[in-house]
Protein backbone atom coordinates (compact mmCIF):
# COMPACT_ATOMS: atom_id res chain seq x y z
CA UNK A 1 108.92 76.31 129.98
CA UNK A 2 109.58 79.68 131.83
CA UNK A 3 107.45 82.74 129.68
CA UNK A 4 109.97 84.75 127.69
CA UNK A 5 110.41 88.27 128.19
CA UNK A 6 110.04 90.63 125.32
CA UNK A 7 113.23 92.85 125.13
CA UNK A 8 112.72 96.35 123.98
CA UNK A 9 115.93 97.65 121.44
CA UNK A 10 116.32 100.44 119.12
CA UNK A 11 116.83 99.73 115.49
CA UNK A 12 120.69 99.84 115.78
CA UNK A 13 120.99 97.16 118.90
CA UNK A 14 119.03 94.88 117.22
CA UNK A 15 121.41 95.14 114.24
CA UNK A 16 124.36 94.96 116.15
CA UNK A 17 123.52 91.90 117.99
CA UNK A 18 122.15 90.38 114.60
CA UNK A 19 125.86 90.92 113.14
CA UNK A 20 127.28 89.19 116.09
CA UNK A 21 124.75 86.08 115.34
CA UNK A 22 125.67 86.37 112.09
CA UNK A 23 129.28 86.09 113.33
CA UNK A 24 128.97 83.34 115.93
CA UNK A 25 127.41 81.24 113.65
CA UNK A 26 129.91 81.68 110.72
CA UNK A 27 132.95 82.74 111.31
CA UNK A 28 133.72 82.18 114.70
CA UNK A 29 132.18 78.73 115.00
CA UNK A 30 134.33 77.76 111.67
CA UNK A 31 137.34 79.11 113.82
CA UNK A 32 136.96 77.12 116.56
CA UNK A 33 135.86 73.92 114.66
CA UNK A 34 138.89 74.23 112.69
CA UNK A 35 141.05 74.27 115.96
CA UNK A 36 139.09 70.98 117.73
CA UNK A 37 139.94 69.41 114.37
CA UNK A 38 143.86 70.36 114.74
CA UNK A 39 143.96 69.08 118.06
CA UNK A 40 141.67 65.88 117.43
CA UNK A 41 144.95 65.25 114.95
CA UNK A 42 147.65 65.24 117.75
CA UNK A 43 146.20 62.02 119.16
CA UNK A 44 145.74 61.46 123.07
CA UNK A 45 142.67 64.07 123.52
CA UNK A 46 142.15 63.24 127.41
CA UNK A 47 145.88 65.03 127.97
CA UNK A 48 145.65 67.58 125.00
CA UNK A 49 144.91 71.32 126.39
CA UNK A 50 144.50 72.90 123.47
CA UNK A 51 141.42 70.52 122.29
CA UNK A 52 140.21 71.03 125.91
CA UNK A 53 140.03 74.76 125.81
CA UNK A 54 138.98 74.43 122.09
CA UNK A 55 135.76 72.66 123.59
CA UNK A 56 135.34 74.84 126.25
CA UNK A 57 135.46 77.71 123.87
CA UNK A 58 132.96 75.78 121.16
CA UNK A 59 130.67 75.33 124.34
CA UNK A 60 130.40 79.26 125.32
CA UNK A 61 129.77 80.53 121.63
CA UNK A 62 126.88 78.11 121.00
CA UNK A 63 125.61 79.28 124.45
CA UNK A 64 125.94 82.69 123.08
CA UNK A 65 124.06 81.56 119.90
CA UNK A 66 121.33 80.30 121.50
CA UNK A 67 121.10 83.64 124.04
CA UNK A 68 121.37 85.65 120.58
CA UNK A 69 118.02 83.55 118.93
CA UNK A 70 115.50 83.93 122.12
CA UNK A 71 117.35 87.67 122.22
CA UNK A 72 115.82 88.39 118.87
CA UNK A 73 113.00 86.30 118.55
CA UNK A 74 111.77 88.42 121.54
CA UNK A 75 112.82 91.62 120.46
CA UNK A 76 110.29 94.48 119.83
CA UNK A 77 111.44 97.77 118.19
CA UNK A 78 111.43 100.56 120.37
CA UNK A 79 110.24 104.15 119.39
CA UNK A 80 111.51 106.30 122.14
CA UNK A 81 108.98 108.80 123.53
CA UNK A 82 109.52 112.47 122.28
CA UNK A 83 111.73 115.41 123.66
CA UNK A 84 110.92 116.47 127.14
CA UNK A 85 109.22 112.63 128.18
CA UNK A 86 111.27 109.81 129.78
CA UNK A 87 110.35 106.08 128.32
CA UNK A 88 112.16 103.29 126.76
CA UNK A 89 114.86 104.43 124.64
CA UNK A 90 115.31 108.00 126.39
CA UNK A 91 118.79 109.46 126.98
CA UNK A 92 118.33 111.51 130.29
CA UNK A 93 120.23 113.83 132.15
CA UNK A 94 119.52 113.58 135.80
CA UNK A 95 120.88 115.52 138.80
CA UNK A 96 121.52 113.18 141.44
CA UNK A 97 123.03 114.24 144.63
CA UNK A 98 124.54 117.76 143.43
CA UNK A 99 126.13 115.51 140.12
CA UNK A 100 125.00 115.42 136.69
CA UNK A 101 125.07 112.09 135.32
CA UNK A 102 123.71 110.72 131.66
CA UNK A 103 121.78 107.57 130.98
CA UNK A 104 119.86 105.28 128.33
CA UNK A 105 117.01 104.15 130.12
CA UNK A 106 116.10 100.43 128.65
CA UNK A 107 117.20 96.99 128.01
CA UNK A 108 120.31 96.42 129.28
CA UNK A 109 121.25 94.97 125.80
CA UNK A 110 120.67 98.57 124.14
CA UNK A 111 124.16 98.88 125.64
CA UNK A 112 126.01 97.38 122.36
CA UNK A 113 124.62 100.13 120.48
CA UNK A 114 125.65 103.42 122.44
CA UNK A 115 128.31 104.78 124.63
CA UNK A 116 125.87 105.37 127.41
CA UNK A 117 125.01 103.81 130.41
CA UNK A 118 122.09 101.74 130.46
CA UNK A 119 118.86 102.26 133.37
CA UNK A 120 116.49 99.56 133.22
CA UNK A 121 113.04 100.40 133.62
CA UNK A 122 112.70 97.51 136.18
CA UNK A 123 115.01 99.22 138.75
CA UNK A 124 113.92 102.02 141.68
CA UNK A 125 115.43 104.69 139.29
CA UNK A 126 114.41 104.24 136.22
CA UNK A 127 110.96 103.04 137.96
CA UNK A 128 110.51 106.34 139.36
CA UNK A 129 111.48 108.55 136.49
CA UNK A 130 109.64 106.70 133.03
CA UNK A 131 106.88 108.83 132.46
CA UNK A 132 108.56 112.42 134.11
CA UNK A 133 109.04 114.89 132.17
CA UNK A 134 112.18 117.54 131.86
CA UNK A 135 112.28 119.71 135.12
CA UNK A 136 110.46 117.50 137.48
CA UNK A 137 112.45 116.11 140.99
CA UNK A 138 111.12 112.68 141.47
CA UNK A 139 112.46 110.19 144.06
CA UNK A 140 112.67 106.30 145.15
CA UNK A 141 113.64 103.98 147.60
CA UNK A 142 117.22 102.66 147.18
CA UNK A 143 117.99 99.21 148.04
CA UNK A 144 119.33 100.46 151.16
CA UNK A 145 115.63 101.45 151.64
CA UNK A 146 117.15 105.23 151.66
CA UNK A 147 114.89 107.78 149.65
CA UNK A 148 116.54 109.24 146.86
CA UNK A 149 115.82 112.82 144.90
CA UNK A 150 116.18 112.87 141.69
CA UNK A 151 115.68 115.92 139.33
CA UNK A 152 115.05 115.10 135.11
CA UNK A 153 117.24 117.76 133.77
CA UNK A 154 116.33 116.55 130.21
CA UNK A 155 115.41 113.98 128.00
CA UNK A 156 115.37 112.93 124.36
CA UNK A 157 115.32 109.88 121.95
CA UNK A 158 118.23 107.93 121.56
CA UNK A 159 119.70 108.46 118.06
């Protein structure tokens, strides 16, 4: 078995994706159980599209379900580094090629909890700047193998 990654949310992702557990395995799975069972009843199920899609549907959520569980099993809390330092959890405002741009820097799945864009901490980017502080121009190799400036105009904890 492949060694699961430990995913680092705030408080309020890790909520948010609970409640969508919470609604897969309730609600939504009730939903769609309640449809197979409609279409079971109109006999002939190798020609009936609705149970088909039904199925198919039934198929992704518990997919989802399962992705949720390992998700949260593996979760740790983040506490985002104070004012000034860039680290998990970090909204920063970096200048990158003459434009200002705003990011969470994280877990991709910190995304269902803020309006931001999300920087993992695996990439060149947000590689190069965890650790910087506000005010200092670091820089990385793009994919392209191009090296990139890039000056940490601010940073502070996600709220």
């Amino acid at each position: 078995m492949a060694e699961e990654k430990t995913i680092l949310l705030t408080q309020d992702a890790y909520d948010k994706l609970k409640q969508e557990l919470a609604r897969r395995e309730g609600e939504i799975r009730q939903e769609i159980t309640e449809r197979i069972a409609a279409a079971r009843a109109e006999g002939d199920l190798s020609e009936n599209g609705g149970y088909q899609a039904a199925r198919e549907e039934q198929s992704k959520n518990e997919g989802r379900i399962n992705e949720l569980i390992v998700k949260l099993r593996n979760t740790k809390i983040l506490k985002a580094p104070e004012a000034g330092t860039v680290g998990n959890g970090s909204v920063v405002d970096l200048e990158l090629a003459g434009n200002k741009m705003t990011y969470v820097l994280g877990s991709r799945d910190i995304a269902v909890a803020t309006h931001y864009d999300v920087i993992s901490p695996e990439s060149p980017i947000g590689a190069a700047i965890i650790g910087g502080k506000s005010g200092d121009e670091v820089s990385y190799k793009a994919p392209n193998g191009k090296e990139i400036s890039v000056r940490i105009l601010d940073a502070k904890p996600l709220q």
